[in-house]
Protein backbone atom coordinates (compact mmCIF):
# COMPACT_ATOMS: atom_id res chain seq x y z
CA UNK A 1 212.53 119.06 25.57
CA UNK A 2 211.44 121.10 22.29
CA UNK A 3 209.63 123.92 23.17
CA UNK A 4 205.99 123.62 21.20
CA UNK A 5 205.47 126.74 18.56
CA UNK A 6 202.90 128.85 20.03
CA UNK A 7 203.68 130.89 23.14
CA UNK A 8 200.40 129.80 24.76
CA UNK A 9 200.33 127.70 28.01
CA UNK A 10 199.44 124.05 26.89
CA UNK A 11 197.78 121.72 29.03
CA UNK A 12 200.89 119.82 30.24
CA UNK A 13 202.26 123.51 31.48
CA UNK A 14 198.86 124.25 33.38
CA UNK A 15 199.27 121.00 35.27
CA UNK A 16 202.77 121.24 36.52
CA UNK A 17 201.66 124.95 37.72
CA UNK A 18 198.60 123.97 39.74
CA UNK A 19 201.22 121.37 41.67
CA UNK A 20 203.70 123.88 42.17
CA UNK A 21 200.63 126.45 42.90
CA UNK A 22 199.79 124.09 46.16
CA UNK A 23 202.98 123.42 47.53
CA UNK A 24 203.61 127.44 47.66
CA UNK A 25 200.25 127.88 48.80
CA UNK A 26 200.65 125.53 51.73
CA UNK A 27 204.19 127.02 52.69
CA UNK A 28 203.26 130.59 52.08
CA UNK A 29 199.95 130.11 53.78
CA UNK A 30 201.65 128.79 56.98
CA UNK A 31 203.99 131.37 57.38
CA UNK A 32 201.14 134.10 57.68
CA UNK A 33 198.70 131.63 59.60
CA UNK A 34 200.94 131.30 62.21
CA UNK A 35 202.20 134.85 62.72
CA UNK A 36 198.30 135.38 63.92
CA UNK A 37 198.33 132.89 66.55
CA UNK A 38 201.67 133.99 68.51
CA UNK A 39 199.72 135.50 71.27
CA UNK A 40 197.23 132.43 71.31
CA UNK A 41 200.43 129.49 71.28
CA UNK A 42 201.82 132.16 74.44
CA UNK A 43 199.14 131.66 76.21
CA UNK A 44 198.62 127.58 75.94
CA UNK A 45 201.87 127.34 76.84
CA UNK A 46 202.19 129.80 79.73
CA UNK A 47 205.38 131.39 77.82
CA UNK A 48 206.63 134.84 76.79
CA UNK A 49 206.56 136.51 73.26
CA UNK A 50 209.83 136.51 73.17
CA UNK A 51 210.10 133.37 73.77
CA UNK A 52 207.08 132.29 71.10
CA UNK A 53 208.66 134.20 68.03
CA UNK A 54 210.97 131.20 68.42
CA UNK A 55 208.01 129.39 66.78
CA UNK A 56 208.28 132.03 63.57
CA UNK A 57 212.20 132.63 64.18
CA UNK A 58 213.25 129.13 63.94
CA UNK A 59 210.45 128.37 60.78
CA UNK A 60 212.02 131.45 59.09
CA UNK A 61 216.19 130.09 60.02
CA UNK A 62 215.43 126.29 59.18
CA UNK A 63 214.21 128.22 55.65
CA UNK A 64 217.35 129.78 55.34
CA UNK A 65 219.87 127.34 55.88
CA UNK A 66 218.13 125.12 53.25
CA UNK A 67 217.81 127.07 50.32
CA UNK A 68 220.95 127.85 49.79
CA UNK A 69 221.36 124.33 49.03
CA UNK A 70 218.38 123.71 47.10
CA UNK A 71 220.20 124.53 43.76
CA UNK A 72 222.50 121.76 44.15
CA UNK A 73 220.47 119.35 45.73
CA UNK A 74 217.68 119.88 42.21
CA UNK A 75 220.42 118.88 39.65
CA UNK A 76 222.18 116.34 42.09
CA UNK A 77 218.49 114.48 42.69
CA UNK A 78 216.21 115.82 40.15
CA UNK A 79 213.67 118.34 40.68
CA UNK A 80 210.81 116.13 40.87
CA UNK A 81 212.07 113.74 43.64
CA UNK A 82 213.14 116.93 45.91
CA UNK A 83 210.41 118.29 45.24
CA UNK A 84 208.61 115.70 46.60
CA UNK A 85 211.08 115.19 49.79
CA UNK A 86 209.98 118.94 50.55
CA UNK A 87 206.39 118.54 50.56
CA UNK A 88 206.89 114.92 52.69
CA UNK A 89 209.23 116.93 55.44
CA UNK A 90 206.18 119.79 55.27
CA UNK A 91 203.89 117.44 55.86
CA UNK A 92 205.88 115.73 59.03
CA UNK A 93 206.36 118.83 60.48
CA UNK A 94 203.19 119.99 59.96
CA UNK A 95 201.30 116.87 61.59
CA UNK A 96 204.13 116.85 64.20
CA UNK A 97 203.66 120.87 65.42
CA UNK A 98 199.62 119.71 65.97
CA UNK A 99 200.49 117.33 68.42
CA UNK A 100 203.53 119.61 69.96
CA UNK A 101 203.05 118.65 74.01
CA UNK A 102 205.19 122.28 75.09
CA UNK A 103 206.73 125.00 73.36
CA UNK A 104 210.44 123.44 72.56
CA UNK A 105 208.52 120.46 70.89
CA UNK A 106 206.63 123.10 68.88
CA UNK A 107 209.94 124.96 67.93
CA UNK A 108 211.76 121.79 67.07
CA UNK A 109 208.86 120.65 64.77
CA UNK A 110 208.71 123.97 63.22
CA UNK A 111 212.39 123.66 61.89
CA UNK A 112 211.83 120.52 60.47
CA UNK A 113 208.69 122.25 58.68
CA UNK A 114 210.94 124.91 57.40
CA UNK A 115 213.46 122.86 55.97
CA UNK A 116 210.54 121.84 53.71
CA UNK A 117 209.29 124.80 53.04
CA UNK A 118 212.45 126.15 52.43
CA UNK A 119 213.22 123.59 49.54
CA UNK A 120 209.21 124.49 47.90
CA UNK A 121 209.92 127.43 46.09
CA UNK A 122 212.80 127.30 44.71
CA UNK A 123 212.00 123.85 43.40
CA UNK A 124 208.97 124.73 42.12
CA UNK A 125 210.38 127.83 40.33
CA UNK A 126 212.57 125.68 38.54
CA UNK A 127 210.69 123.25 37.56
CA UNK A 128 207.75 125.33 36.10
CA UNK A 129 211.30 127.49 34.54
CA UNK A 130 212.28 124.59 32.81
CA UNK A 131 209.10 123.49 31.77
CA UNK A 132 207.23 126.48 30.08
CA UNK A 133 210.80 127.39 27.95
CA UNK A 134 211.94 130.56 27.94
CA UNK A 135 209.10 132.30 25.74
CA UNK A 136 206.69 131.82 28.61
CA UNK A 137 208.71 132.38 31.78
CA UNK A 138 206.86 135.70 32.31
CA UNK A 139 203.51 133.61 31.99
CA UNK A 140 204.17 130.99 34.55
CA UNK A 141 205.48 133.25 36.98
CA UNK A 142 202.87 135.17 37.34
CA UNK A 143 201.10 132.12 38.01
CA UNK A 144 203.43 131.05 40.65
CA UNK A 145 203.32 134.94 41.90
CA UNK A 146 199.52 134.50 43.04
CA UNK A 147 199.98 132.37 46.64
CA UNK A 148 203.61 135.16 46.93
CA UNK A 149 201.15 137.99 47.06
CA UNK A 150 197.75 136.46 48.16
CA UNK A 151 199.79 134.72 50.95
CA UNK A 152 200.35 137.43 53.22
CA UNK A 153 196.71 138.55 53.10
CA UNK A 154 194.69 135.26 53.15
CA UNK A 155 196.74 133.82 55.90
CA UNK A 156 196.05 136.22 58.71
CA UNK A 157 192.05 135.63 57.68
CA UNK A 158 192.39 132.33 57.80
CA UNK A 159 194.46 132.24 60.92
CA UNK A 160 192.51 134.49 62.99
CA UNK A 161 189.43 132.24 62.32
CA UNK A 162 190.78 129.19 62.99
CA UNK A 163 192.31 130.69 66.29
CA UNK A 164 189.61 131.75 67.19
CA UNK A 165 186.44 128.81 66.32
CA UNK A 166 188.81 125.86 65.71
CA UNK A 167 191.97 125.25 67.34
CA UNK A 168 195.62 126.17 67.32
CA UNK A 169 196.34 122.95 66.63
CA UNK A 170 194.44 123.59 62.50
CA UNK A 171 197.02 125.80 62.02
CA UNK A 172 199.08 123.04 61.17
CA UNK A 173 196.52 120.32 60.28
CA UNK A 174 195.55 122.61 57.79
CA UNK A 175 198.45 121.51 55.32
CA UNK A 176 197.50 117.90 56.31
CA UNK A 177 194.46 117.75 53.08
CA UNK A 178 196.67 120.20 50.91
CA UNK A 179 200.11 118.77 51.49
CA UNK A 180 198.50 115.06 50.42
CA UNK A 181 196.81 116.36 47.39
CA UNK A 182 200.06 117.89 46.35
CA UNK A 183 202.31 114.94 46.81
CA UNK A 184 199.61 112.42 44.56
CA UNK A 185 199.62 115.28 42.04
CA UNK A 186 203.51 115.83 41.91
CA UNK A 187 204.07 112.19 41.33
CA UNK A 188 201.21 111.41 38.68
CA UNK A 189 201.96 114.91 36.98
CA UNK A 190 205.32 116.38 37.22
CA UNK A 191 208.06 115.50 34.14
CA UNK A 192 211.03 113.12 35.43
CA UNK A 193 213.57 114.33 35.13
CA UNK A 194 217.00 112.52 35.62
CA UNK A 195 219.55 113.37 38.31
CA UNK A 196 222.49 115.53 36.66
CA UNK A 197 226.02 115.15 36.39
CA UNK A 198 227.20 117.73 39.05
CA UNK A 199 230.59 118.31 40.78
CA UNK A 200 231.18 117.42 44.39
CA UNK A 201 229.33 119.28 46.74
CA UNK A 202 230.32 122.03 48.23
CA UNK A 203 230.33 121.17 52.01
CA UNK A 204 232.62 124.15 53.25
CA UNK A 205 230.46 126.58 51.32
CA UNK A 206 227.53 125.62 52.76
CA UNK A 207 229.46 125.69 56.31
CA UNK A 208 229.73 129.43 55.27
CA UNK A 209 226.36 130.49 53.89
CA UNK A 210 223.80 128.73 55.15
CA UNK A 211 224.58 129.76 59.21
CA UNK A 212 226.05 132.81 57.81
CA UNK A 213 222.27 133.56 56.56
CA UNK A 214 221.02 132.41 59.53
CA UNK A 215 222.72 134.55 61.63
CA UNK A 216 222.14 137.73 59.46
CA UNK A 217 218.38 137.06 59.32
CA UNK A 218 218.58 136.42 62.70
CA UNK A 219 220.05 139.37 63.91
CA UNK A 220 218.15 141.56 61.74
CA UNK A 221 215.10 140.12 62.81
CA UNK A 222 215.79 140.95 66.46
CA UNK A 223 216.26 144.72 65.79
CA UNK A 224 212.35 145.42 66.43
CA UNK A 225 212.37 144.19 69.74
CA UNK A 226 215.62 145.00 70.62
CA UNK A 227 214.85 148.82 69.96
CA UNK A 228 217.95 149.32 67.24
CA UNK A 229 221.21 147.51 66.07
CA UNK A 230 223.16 148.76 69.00
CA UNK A 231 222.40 145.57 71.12
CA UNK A 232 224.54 142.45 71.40
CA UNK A 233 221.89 140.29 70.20
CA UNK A 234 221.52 142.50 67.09
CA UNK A 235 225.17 143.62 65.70
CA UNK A 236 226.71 140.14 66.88
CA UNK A 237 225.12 137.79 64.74
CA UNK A 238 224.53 140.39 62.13
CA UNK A 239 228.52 140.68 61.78
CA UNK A 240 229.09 136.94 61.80
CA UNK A 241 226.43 136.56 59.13
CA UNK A 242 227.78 139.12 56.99
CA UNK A 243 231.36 137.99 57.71
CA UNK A 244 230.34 134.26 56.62
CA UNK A 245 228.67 135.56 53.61
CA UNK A 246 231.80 137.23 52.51
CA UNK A 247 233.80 135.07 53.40
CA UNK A 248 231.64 132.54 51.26
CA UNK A 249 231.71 134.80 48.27
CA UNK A 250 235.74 135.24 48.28
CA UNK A 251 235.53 131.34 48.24
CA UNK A 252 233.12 130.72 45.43
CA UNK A 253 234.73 132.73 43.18
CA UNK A 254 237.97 130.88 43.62
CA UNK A 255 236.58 127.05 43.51
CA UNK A 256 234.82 125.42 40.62
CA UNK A 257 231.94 123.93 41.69
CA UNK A 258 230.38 126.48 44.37
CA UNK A 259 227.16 126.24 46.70
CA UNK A 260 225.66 129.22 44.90
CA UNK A 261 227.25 130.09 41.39
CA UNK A 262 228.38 133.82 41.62
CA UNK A 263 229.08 133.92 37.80
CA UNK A 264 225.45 134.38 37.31
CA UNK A 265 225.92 137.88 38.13
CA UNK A 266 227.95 138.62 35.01
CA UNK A 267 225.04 138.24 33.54
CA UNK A 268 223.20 141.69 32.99
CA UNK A 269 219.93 141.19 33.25
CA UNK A 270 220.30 138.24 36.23
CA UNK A 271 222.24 141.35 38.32
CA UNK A 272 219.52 143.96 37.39
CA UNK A 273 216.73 142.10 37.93
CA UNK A 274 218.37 141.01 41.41
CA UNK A 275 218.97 144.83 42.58
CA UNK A 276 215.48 145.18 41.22
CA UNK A 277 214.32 142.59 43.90
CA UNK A 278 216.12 143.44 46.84
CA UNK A 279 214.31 146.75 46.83
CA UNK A 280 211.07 146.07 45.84
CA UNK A 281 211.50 143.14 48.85
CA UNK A 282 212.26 145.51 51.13
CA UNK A 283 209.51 147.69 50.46
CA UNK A 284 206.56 144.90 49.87
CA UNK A 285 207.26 142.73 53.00
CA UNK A 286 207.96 145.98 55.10
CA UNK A 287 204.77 147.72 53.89
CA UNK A 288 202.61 144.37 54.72
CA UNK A 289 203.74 144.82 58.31
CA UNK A 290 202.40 148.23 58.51
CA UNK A 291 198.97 148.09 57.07
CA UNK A 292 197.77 145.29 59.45
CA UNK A 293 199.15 147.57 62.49
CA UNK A 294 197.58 150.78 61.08
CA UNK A 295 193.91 149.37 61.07
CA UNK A 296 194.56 147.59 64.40
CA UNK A 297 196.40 150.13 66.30
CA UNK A 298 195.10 153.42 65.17
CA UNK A 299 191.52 152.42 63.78
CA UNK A 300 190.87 149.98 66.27
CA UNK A 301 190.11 147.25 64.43
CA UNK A 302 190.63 143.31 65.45
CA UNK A 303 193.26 141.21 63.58
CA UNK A 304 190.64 139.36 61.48
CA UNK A 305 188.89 142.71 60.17
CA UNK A 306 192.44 144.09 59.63
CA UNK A 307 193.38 140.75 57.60
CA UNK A 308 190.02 141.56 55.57
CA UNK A 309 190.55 145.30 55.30
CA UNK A 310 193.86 143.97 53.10
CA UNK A 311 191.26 141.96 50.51
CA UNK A 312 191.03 145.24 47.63
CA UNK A 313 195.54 144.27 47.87
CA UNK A 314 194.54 140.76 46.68
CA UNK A 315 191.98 141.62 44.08
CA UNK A 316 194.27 144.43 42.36
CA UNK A 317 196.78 141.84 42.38
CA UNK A 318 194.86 139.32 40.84
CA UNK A 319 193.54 141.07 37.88
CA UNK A 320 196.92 142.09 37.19
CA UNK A 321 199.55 139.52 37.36
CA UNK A 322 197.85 137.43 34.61
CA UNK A 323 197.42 140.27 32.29
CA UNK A 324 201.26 141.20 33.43
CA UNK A 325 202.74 137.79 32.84
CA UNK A 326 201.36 137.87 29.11
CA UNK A 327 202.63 141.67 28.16
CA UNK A 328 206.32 140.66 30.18
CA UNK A 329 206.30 137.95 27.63
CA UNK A 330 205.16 139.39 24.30
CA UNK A 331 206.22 143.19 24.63
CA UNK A 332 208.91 143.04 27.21
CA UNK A 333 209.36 142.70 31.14
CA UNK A 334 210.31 147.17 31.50
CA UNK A 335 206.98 148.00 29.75
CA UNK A 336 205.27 146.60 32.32
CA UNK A 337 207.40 146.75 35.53
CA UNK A 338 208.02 150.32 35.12
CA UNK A 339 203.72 151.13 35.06
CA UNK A 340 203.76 148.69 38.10
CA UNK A 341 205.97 150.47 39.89
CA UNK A 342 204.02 153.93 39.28
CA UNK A 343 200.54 152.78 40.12
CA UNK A 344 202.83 151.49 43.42
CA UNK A 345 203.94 154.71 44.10
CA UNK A 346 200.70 156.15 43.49
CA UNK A 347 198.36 153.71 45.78
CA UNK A 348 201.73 154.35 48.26
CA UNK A 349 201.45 157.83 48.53
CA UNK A 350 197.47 157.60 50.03
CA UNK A 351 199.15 155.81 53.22
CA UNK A 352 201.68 158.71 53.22
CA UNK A 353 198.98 161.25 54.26
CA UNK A 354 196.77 158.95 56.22
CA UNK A 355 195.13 160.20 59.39
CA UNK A 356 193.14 158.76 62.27
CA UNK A 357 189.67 159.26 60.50
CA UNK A 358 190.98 158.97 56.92
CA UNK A 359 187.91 157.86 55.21
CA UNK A 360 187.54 154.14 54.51
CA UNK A 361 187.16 154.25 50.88
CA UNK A 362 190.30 156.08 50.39
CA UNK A 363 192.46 153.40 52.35
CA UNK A 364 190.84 150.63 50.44
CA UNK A 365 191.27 152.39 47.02
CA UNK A 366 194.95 153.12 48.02
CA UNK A 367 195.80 149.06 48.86
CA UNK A 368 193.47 148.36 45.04
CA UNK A 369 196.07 150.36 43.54
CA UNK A 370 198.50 149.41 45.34
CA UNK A 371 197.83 145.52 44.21
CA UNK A 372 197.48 146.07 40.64
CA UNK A 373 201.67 147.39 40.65
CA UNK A 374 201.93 144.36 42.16
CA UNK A 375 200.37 142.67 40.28
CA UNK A 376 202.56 143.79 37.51
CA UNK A 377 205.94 143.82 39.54
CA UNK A 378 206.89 140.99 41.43
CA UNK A 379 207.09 138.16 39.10
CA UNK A 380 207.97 139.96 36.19
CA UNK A 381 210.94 141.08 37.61
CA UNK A 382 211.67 137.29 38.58
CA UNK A 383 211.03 136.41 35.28
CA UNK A 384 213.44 138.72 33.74
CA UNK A 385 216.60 137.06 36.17
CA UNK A 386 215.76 133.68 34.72
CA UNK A 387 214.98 134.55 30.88
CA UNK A 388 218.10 134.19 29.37
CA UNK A 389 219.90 131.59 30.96
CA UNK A 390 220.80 128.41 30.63
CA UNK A 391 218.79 125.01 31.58
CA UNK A 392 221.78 124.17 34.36
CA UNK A 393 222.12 127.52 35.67
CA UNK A 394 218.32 127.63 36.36
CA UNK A 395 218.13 125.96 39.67
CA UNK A 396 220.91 128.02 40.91
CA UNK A 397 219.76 131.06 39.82
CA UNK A 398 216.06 129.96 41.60
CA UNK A 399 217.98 129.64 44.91
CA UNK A 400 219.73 132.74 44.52
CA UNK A 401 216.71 135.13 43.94
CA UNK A 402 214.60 133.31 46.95
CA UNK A 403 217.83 134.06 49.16
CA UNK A 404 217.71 137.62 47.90
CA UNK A 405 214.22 137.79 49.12
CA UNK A 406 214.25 136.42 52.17
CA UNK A 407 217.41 138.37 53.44
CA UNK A 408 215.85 141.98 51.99
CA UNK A 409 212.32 140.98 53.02
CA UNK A 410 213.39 140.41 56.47
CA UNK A 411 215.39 143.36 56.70
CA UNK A 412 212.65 145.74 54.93
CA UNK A 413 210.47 144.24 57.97
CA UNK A 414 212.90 145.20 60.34
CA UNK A 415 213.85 148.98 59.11
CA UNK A 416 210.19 149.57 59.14
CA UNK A 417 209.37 148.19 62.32
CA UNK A 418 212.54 149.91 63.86
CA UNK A 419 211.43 153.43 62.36
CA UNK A 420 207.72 153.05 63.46
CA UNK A 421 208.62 152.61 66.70
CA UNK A 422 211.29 155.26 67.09
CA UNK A 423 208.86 157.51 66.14
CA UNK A 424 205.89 156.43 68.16
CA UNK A 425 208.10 156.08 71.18
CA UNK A 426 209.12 159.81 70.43
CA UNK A 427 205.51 161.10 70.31
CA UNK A 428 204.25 158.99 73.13
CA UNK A 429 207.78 159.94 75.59
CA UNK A 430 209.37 156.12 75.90
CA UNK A 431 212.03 153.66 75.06
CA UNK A 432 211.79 152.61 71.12
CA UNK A 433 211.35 148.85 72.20
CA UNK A 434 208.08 150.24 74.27
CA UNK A 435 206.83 152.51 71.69
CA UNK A 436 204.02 150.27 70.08
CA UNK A 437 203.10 149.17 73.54
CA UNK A 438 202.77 152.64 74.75
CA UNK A 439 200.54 153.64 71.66
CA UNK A 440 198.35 150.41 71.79
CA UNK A 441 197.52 151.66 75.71
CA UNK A 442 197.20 155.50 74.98
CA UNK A 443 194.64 154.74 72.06
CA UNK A 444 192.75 152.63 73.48
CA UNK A 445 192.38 154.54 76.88
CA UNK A 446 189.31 156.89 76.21
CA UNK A 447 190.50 159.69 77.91
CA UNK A 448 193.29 159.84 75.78
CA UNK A 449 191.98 158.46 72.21
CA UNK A 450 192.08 160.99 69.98
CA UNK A 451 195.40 162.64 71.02
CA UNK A 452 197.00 159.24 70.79
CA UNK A 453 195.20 158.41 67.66
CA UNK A 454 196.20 161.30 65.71
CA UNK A 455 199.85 161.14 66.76
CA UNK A 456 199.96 157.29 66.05
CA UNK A 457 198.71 157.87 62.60
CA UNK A 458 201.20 160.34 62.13
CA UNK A 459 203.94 158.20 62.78
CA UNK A 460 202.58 155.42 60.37
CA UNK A 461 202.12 158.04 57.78
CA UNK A 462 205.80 159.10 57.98
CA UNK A 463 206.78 155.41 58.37
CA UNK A 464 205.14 155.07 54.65
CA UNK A 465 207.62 157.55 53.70
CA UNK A 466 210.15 154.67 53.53
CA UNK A 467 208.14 152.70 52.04
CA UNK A 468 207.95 154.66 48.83
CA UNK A 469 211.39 155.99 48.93
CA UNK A 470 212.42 152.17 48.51
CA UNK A 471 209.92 151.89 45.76
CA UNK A 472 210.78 154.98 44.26
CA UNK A 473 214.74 153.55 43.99
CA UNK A 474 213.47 150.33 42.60
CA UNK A 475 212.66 152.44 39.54
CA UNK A 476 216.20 153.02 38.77
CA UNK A 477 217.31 149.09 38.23
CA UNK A 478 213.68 148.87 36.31
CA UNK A 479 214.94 151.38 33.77
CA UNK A 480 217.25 148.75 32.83
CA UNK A 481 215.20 145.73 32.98
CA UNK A 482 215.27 144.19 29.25
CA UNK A 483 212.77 146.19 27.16
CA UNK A 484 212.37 143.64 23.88
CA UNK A 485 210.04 140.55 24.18
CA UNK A 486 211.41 137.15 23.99
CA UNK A 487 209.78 135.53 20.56
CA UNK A 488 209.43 131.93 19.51
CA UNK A 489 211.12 130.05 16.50
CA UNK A 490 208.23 128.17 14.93
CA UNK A 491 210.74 126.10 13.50
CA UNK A 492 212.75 125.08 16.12
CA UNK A 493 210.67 125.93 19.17
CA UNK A 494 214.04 127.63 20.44
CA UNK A 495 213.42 131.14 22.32
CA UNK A 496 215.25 134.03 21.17
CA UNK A 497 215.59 137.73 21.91
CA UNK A 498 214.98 140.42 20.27
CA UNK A 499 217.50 143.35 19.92
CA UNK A 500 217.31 145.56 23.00
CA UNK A 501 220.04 147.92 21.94
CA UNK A 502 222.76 146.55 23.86
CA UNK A 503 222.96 143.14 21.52
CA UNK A 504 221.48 139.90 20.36
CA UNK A 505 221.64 136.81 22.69
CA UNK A 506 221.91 133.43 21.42
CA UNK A 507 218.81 131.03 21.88
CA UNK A 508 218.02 129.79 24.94
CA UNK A 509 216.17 126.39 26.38
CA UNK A 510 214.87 125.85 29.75
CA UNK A 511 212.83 123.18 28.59
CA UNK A 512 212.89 119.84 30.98
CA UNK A 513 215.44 117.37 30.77
């Protein structure tokens, strides 16, 4: 498909975003909906917490056994048709977890959800990839970058009030209205495209990666409550995940046709833009545990006034990623990562002094500035790993960076969680796995408020520390980030790059088949 002359998003472009917009929106949504009502879905069912997270645990595995196959599966099939399987096995799962009877049938329909959701993002990034060209990838990802970063702020809201004046059960209905609209949308309004000529598939690779990135998320994800890796349930199936990614990696660069294609990474920017992601991940999803738990545990305030208190995150963000997706495109994606990262740093630094009367104003000003680098980070940076290659190497390259940021996401979740509660269970004289427990009681005992208060904020504040030491190293892979802006051949419609210093580049199409 010939790319049209002008750089601007036509009409065709705006409508394949808004059905890739929804389908995010509904997975993204229910990841962060749900993580409100744990405690609520523990108490219908008369269960534990530990045994609840299986609700979020097995959501967050089923998503990572599926995406490593997603590449394959979008040039086998044809993005449009899986595309549309995804939103259908969304959909069933959702409807299915509303009616859940006990808590296994509510973890078993919650898999089935995320082997939906786990196929909805990388899909959609390759399909709006291949349909805006290469020109306007910066554009269209910052389009696709709203739900990524509105997500995690909206969905506790919206959770918490449906919790609390609807029913658990809307939780899941919810992507009953949106999930429908989406599917009628993707079919009238999404480009066929015809299924490819691709090897065999890979059947031992995915044997290797997809429980080998189960088990690594897995055990990661266990480290909070666990107290630290030294527990079986931690090290063991972080080790076998780690020793079936390798051992996946040795393969794939021995076969021809493997799950994930690992010559991607000999391209430059792809590998730099991929470092560049696995520590901004870290630092993103780990700081959007903390704020939450700062307002709620130190300041007192319930889960729906914390989910608001993150709004000034979302706005920041919003005026932003537009503006960012335009200048990534005309002027470069470093010229604009690199300011994102600083006003990062900068709203990043507030939370690194905070207190347990730090003024309102001065929180809400630090998450503002906080979302504009956002704003003008995340999807850039995505944009720059899928610039310059080719139309068949997008959908693998798609699957690759969501892997990247699930695995670092989860694991910036878990070193933050791990270090805020070392340090709180220092100050307050208990275990690490009791530390937020024993904070939560001390704070809100009167007789012991302000003590506990003060010493709670002091761990988050050094907790934040982390948080922009991980930002602060993203800045290193952003120094390399390609600095020229991709222009457009009027003649041919063929995007081209400009001369960064380090050589020309061929043209490029990721226009639809």
């Amino acid at each position: 498909m010939t790319q049209p002359a002008t750089d601007k998003l036509d009409g065709a472009v705006l409508k394949v975003a808004a059905v890739v917009i929804l389908g995010a929106v509904m997975a993204i949504l229910d990841t962060t909906v749900v993580s409100v009502a744990l405690q609520a879905l523990a108490l219908e069912f008369n269960t534990s917490l530990d045994t609840i997270q299986w609700v979020a645990t097995g959501y967050m595995l089923a998503l990572a056994t599926v995406i490593p196959v997603t590449g394959w599966a979008s040039d086998r099939f044809g993005t449009k048709r899986l595309y549309m399987l995804a939103i259908v096995l969304f959909l069933f799962g959702s409807v299915l977890a509303g009616l859940a009877w006990n808590i296994e049938s509510l973890i078993a329909f919650r898999v089935l959800q995320g082997l939906g959701g786990g196929m909805l993002m990388p899909a959609g990034m390759t399909i709006l990839t291949r349909a805006a060209g290469p020109a306007r990838v910066g554009r269209v990802m910052s389009v696709l970058g709203v739900p990524m970063l509105l997500g995690p702020i909206g969905g506790p809201i919206l959770g918490g009030w449906l919790v609390d004046s609807v029913s658990w059960r809307w939780i899941f209905y919810i992507n009953v209205p949106i999930g429908i609209v989406a599917l009628v949308l993707a079919w009238r309004l999404l480009p066929k495209d015809e299924a490819g000529q691709v090897g065999r598939f890979d059947f031992p690779g995915m044997l290797m990666l997809s429980p080998g990135l189960a088990l690594l998320l897995f055990g990661v994800s266990r480290i909070p409550s666990a107290g630290g890796v030294g527990a079986v349930d931690v090290w063991l199936p972080t080790l076998a995940g780690l020793l079936l990614i390798a051992g996946f990696v040795l393969r794939a660069l021995r076969v021809p046709n493997p799950l994930v294609n690992l010559k991607l990474f000999k391209d430059k920017g792809f590998s730099i833009a991929v470092f560049a992601m696995s520590f901004f991940a870290m630092s993103f999803f780990g700081a959007m545990l903390l704020f939450p738990l700062y307002f709620q545990l130190v300041r007192g305030e319930q889960a729906l006034d914390a989910g608001l208190l993150l709004a000034p995150q979302g706005i920041g963000a919003m005026i932003t990623m537009p503006i960012a997706g335009v200048l990534a495109d005309r002027i470069g994606v470093r010229k604009v990562v690199l300011p994102g990262l600083v006003l990062i740093l900068v709203g990043m630094v507030i939370y690194t002094q905070v207190g347990p009367v730090t003024p309102y104003w001065q929180l809400l000003l630090g998450l503002f500035v906080l979302g504009l680098g956002m704003g003008a980070t995340m999807m850039p940076i995505m944009s720059a790993a899928l610039q310059k290659l080719k139309p068949a190497d997008v959908a693998n390259a798609s699957s690759a960076m969501n892997i990247v940021q699930q695995a670092f996401g989860a694991i910036g979740t878990s070193i933050m969680s791990v270090v805020l509660a070392g340090l709180l269970a220092t100050k307050f004289n208990v275990a690490t796995s009791l530390g937020i427990g024993a904070a939560s009681v001390a704070v809100h005992n009167p007789a012991t408020h302000d003590m506990a208060a003060s010493a709670a904020a002091d761990a988050f504040a050094s907790t934040f520390i982390w948080a922009l030491v991980l930002i602060a190293v993203c800045v290193v892979p952003a120094l390399f980030l390609p600095k020229a802006a991709r222009t457009v051949s009027s003649a041919s419609g063929e995007g081209d790059r400009e001369d960064d210093g380090e050589g020309a580049h061929p043209p490029v199409m990721l226009g639809g088949h």
